[in-house]
C-alpha atoms as a PDB file:
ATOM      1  CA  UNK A   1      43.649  33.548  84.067  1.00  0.00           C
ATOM      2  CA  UNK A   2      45.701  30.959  82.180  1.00  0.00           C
ATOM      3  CA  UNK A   3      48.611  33.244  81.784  1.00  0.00           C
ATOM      4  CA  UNK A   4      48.371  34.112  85.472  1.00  0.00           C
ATOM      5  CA  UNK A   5      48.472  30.161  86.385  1.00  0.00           C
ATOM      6  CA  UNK A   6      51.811  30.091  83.877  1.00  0.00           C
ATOM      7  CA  UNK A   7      53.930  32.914  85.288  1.00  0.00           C
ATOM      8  CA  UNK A   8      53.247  31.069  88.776  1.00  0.00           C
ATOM      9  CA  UNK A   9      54.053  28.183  87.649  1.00  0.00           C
ATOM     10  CA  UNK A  10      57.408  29.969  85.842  1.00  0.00           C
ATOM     11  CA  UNK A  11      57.768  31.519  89.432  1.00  0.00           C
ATOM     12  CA  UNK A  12      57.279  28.219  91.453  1.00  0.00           C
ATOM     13  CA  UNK A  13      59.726  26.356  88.918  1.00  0.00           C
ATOM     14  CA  UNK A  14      62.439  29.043  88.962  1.00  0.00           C
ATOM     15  CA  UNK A  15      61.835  29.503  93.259  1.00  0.00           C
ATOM     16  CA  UNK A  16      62.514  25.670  93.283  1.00  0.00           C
ATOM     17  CA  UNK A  17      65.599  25.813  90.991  1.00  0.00           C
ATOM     18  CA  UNK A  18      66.926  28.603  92.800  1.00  0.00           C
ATOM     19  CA  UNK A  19      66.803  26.859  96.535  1.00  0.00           C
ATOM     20  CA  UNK A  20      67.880  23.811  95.054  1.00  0.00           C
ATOM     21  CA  UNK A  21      70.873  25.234  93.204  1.00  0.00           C
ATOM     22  CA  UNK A  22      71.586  27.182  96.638  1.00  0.00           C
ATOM     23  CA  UNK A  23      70.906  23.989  98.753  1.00  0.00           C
ATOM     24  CA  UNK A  24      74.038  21.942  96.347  1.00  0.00           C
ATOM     25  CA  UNK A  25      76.336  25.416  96.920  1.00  0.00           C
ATOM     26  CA  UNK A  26      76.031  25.224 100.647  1.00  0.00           C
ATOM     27  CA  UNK A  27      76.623  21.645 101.143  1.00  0.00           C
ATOM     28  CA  UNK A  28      79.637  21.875  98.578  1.00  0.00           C
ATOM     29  CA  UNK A  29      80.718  24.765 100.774  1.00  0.00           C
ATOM     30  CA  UNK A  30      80.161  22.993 104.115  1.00  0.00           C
ATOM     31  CA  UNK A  31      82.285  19.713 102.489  1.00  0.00           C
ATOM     32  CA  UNK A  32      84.873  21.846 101.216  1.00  0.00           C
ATOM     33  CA  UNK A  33      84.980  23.735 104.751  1.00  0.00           C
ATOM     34  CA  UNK A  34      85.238  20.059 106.489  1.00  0.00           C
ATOM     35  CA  UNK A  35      87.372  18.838 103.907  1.00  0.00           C
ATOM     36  CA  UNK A  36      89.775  22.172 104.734  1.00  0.00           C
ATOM     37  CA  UNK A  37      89.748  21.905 108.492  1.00  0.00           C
ATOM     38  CA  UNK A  38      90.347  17.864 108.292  1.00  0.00           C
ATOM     39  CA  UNK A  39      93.743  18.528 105.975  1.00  0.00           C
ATOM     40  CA  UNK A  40      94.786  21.673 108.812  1.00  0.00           C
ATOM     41  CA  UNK A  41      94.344  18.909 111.609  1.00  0.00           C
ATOM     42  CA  UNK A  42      96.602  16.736 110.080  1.00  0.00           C
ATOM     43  CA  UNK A  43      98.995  19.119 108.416  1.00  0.00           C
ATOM     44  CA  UNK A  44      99.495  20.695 111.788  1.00  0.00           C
ATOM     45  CA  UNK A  45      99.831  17.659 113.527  1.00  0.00           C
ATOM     46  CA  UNK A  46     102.605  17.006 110.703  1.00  0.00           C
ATOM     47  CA  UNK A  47     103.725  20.407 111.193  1.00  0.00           C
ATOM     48  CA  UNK A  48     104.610  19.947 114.709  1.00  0.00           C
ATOM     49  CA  UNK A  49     106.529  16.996 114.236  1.00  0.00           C
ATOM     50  CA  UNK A  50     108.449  18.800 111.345  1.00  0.00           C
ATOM     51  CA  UNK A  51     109.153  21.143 113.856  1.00  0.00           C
ATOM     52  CA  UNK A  52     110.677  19.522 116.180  1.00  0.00           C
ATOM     53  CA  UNK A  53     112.931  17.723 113.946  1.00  0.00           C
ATOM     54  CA  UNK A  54     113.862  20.535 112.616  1.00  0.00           C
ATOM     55  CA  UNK A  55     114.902  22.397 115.800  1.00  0.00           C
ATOM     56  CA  UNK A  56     116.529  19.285 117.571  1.00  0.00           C
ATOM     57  CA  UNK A  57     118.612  19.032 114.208  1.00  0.00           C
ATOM     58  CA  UNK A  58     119.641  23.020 114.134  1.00  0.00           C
ATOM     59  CA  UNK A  59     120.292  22.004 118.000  1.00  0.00           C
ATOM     60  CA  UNK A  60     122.618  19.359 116.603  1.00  0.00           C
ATOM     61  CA  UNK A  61     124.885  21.542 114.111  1.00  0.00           C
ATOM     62  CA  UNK A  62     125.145  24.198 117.246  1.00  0.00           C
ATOM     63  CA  UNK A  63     126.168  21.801 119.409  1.00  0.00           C
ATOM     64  CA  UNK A  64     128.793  20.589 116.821  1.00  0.00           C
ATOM     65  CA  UNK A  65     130.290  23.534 115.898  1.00  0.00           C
ATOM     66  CA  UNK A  66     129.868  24.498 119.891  1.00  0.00           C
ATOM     67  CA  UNK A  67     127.600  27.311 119.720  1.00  0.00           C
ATOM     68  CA  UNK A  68     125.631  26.635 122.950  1.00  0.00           C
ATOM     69  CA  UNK A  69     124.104  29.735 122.787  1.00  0.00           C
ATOM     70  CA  UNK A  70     122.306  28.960 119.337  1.00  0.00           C
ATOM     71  CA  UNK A  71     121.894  25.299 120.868  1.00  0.00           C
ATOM     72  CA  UNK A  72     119.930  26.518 123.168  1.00  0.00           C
ATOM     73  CA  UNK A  73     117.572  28.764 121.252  1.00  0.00           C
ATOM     74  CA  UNK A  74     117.153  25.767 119.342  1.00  0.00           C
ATOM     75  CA  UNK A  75     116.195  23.276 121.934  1.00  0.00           C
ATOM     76  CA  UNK A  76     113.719  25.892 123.380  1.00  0.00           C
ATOM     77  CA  UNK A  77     111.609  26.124 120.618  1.00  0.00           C
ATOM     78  CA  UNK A  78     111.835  22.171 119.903  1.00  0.00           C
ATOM     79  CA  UNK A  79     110.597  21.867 123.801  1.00  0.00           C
ATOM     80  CA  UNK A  80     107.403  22.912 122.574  1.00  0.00           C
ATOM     81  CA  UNK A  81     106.936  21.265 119.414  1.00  0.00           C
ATOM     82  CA  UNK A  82     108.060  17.742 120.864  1.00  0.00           C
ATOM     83  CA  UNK A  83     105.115  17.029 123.006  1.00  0.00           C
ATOM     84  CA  UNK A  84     102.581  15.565 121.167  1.00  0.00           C
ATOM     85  CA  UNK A  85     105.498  13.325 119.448  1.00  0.00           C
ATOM     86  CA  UNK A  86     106.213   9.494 120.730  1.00  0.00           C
ATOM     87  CA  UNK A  87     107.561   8.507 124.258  1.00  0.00           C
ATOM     88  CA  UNK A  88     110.810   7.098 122.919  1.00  0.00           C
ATOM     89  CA  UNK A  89     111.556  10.613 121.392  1.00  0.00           C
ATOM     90  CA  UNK A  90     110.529  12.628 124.137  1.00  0.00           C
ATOM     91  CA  UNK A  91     112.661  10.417 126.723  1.00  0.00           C
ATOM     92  CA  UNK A  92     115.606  10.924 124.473  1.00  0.00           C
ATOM     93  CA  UNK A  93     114.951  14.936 124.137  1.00  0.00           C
ATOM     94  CA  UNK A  94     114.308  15.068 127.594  1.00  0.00           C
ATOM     95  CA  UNK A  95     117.461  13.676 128.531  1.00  0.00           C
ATOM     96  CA  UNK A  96     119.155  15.464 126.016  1.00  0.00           C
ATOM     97  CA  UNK A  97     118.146  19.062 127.835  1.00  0.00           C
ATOM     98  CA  UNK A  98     119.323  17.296 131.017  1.00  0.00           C
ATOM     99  CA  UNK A  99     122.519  16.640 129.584  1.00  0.00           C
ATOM    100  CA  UNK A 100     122.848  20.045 127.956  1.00  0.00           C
ATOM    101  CA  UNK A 101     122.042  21.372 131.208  1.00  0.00           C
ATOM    102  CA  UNK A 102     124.760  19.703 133.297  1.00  0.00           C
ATOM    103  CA  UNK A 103     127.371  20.426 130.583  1.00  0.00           C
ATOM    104  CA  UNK A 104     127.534  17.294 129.132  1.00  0.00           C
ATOM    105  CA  UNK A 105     127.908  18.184 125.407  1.00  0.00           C
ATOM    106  CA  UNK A 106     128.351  14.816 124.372  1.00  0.00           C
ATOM    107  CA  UNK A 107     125.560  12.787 126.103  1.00  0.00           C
ATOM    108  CA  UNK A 108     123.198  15.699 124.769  1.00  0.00           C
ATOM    109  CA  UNK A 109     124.417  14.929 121.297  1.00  0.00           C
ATOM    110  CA  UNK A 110     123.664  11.328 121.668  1.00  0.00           C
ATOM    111  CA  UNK A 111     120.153  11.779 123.010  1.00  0.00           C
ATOM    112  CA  UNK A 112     119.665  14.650 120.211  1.00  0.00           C
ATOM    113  CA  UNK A 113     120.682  12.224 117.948  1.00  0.00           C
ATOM    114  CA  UNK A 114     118.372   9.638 119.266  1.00  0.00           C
ATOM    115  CA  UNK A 115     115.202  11.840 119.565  1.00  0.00           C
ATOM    116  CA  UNK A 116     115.464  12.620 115.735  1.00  0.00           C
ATOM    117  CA  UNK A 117     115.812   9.051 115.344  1.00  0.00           C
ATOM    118  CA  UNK A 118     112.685   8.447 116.951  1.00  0.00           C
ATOM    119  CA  UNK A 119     110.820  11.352 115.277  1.00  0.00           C
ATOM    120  CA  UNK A 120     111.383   9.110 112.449  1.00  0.00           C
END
């Protein structure tokens, strides 16, 4: 009887090791998960803004070397990726495509210019 009482005892200990050792893995794995989808928020909020800047500068050199064609390829994709930046830079994008639009190479250039100012 005494070494039934001391294998369940072995059992109980190991059974309570066991969940508690499983209990520290999930919430390491739930922090780690939390952790990983904070950092994806802000690197694609970062992203986005890259983005933009990015494409409204590739929408510059086009526009410099006068390759509307690649301009506008450019400013399409940047249309996208500006949104969620400030109002300052959005006003100046805006008017930049409104520019573009009407022809007006260098009032597009200035508000290009002035959007990737304001993306910062």
């Amino acid at each position: 009887m005494m070494q039934i009482t001391n294998v369940g005892l072995a059992t109980t200990s190991i059974v309570y090791l066991l969940l508690l050792v499983g209990s520290v893995s999930a919430q390491n794995i739930t922090n780690q998960t939390m952790t990983g989808t904070n950092m994806t928020n802000a690197t694609g909020a970062a992203a986005a803004g890259d983005l933009a800047k990015v494409k409204i500068l590739e929408a510059i050199k086009s526009l410099e070397s006068g390759d509307k064609s690649s301009a506008l390829v450019e400013l399409t994709a940047a249309q996208e990726a500006v949104v969620g930046e400030s109002d300052q830079a959005k006003m100046h994008f805006n008017e930049g495509m409104k520019a573009f639009s009407a022809g007006d190479m260098n009032g597009a250039l200035m508000h290009l210019k002035a959007a990737d100012q304001a993306l910062g």
